[in-house]
C-alpha atoms as a PDB file:
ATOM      1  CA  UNK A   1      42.937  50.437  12.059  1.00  0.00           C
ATOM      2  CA  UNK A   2      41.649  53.223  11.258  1.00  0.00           C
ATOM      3  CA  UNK A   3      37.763  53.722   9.599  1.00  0.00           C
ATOM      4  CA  UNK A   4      37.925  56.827   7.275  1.00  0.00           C
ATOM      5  CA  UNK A   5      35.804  55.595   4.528  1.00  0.00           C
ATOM      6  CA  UNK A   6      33.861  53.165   6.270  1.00  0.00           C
ATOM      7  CA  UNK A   7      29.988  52.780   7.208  1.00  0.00           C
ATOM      8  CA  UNK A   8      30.302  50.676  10.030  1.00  0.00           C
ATOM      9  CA  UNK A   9      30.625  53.242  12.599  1.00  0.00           C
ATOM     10  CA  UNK A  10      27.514  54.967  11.598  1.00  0.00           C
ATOM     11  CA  UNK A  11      25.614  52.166  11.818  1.00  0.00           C
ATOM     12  CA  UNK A  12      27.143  51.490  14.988  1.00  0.00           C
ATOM     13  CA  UNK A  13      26.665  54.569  16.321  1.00  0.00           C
ATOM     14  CA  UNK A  14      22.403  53.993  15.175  1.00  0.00           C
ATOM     15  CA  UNK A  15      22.146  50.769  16.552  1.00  0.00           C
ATOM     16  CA  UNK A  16      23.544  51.927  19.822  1.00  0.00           C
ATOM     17  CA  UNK A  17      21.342  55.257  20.497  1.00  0.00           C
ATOM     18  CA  UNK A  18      18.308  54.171  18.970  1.00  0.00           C
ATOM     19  CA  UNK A  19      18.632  50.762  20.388  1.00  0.00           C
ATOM     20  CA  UNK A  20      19.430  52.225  23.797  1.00  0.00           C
ATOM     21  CA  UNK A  21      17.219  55.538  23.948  1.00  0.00           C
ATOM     22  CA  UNK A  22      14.211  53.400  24.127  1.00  0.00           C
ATOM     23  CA  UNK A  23      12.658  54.150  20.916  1.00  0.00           C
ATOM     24  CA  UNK A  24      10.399  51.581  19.389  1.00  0.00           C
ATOM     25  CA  UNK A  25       8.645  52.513  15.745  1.00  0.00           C
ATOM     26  CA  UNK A  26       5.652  51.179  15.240  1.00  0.00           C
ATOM     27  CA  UNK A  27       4.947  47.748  14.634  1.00  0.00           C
ATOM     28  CA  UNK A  28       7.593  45.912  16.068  1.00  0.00           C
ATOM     29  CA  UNK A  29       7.527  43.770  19.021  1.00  0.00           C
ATOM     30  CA  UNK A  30       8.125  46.040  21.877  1.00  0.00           C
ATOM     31  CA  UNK A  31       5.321  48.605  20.708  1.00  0.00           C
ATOM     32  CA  UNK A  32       2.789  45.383  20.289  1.00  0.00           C
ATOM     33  CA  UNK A  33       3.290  44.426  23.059  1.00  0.00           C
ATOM     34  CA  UNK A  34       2.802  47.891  24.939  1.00  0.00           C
ATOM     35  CA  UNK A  35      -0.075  48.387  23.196  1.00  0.00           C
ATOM     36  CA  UNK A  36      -1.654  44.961  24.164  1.00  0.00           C
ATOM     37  CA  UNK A  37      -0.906  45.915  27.997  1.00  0.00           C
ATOM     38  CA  UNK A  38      -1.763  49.553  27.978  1.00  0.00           C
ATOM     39  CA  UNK A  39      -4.270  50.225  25.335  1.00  0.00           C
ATOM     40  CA  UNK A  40      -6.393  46.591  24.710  1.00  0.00           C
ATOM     41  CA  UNK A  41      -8.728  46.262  27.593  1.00  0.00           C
ATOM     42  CA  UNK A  42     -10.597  49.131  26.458  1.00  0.00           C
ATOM     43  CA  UNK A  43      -9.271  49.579  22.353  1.00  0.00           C
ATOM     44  CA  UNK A  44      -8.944  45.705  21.975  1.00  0.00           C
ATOM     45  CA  UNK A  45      -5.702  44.133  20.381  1.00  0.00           C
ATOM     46  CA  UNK A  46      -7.606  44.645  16.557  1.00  0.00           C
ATOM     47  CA  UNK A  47      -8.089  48.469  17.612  1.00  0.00           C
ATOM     48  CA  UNK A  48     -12.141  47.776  17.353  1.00  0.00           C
ATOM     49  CA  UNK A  49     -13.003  48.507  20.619  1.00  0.00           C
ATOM     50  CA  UNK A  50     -15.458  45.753  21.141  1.00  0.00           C
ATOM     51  CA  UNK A  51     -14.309  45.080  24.497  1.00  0.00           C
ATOM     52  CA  UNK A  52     -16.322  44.908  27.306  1.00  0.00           C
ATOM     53  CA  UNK A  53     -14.529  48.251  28.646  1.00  0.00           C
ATOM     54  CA  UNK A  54     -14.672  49.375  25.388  1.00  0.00           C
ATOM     55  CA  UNK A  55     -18.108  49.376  25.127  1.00  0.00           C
ATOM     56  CA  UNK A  56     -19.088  50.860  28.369  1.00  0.00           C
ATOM     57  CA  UNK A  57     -16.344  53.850  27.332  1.00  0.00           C
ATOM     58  CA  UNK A  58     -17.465  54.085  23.797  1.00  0.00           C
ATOM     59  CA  UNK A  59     -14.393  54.056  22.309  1.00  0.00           C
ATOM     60  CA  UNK A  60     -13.950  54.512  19.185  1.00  0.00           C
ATOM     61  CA  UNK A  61     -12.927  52.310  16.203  1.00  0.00           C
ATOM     62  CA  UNK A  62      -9.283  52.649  15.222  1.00  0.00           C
ATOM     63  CA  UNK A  63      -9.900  50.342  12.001  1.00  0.00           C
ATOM     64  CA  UNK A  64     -11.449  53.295  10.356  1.00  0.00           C
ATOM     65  CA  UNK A  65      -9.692  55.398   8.685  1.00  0.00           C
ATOM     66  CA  UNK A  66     -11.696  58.300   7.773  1.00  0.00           C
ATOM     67  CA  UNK A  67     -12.206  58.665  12.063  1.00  0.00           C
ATOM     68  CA  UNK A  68      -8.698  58.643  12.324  1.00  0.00           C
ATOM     69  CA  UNK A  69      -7.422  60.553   9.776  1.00  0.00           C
ATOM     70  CA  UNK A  70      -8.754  63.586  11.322  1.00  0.00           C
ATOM     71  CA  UNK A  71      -7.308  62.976  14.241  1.00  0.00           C
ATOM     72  CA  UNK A  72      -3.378  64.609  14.265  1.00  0.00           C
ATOM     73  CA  UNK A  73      -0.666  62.509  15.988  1.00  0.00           C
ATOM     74  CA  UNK A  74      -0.065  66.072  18.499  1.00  0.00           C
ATOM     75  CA  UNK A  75      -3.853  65.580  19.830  1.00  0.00           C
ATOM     76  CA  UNK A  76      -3.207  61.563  20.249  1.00  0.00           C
ATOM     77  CA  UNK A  77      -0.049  62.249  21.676  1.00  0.00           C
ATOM     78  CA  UNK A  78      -1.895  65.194  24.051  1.00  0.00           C
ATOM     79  CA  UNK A  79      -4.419  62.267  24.941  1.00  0.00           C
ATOM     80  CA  UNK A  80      -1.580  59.717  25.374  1.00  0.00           C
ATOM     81  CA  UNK A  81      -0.081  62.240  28.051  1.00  0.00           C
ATOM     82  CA  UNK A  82      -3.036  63.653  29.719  1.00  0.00           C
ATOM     83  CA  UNK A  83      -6.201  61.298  29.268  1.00  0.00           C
ATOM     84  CA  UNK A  84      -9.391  62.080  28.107  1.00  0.00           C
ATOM     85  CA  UNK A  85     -11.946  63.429  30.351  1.00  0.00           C
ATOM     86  CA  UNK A  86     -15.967  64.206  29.039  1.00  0.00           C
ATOM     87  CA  UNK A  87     -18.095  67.231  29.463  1.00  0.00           C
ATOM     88  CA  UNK A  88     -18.277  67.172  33.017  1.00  0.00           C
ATOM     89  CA  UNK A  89     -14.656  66.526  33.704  1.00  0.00           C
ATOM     90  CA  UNK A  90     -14.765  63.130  34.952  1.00  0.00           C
ATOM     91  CA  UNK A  91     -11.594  61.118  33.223  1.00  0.00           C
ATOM     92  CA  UNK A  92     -12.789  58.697  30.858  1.00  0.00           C
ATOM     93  CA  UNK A  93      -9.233  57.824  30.475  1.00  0.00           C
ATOM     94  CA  UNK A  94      -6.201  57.926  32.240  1.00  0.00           C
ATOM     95  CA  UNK A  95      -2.827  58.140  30.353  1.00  0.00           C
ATOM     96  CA  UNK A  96      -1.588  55.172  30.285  1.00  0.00           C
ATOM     97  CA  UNK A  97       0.816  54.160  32.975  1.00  0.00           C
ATOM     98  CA  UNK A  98       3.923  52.492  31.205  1.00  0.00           C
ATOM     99  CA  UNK A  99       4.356  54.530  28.352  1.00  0.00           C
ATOM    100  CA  UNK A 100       7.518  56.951  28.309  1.00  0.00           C
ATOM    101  CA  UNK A 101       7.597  59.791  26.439  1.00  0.00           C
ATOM    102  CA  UNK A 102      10.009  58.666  23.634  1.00  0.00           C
ATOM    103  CA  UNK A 103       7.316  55.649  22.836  1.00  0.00           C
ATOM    104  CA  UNK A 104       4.065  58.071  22.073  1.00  0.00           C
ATOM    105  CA  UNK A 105       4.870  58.680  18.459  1.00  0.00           C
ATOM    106  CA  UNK A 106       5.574  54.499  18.080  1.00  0.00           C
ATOM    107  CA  UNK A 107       1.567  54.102  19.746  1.00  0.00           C
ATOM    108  CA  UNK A 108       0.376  56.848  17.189  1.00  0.00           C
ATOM    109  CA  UNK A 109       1.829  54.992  14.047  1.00  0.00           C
ATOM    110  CA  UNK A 110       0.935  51.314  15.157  1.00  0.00           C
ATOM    111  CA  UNK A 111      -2.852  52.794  16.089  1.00  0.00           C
ATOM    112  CA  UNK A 112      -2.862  54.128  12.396  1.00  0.00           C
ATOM    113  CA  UNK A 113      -1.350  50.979  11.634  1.00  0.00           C
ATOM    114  CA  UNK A 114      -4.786  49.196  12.730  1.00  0.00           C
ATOM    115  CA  UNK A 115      -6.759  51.277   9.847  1.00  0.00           C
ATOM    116  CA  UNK A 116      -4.822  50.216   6.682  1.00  0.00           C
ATOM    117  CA  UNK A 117      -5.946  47.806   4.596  1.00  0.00           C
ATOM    118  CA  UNK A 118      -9.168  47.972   4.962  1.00  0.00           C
END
């Protein structure tokens, strides 16, 4: 049968490369819980930063956001890659380990995520 007028393949054809590339985008499951494993035991799973590690880094606090909005997703997606390191250059964070390339931009918008309705 042939599929001239219809949708499905499209869809198909979505499903199948974003499903399969890796790509998560934002808030769903996948990017929660890559957040929680990579990012909370210094940022905390509210964004906060009231963790013990978090305190002792001085992170800041993703919930606000006036802080993060001027912050652009290239520099958090330059300090997802490379880390953060102070004055002195002694790394005050290392990029996190299990986060590919094509799941940056999914960290960015569930970090923003942690700001909104506030």
């Amino acid at each position: 049968m042939y599929l001239k007028n219809c949708r499905l393949p499209g869809v198909l054809f979505a499903a199948v490369f974003f499903g399969a590339s890796g790509r998560s985008f934002g808030n769903d499951a996948a990017t929660v819980k890559l957040f929680e494993s990579e990012c909370s035991t210094c940022h905390g799973k509210d964004g906060k930063g009231k963790t013990s590690m978090g305190r002792k880094k001085n992170v800041e606090d993703w919930t606000d956001g006036d802080r993060l909005s001027k912050v652009t997703d290239d520099e958090m997606k330059a300090i997802l890659e490379k880390g953060i390191k102070d004055k002195d250059g002694n790394v005050t964070m290392k990029p996190p380990k299990k986060v590919q390339a094509g799941q940056f931009d999914a960290l960015i918008k569930y970090s923003r995520s942690l700001s909104r309705g506030k």
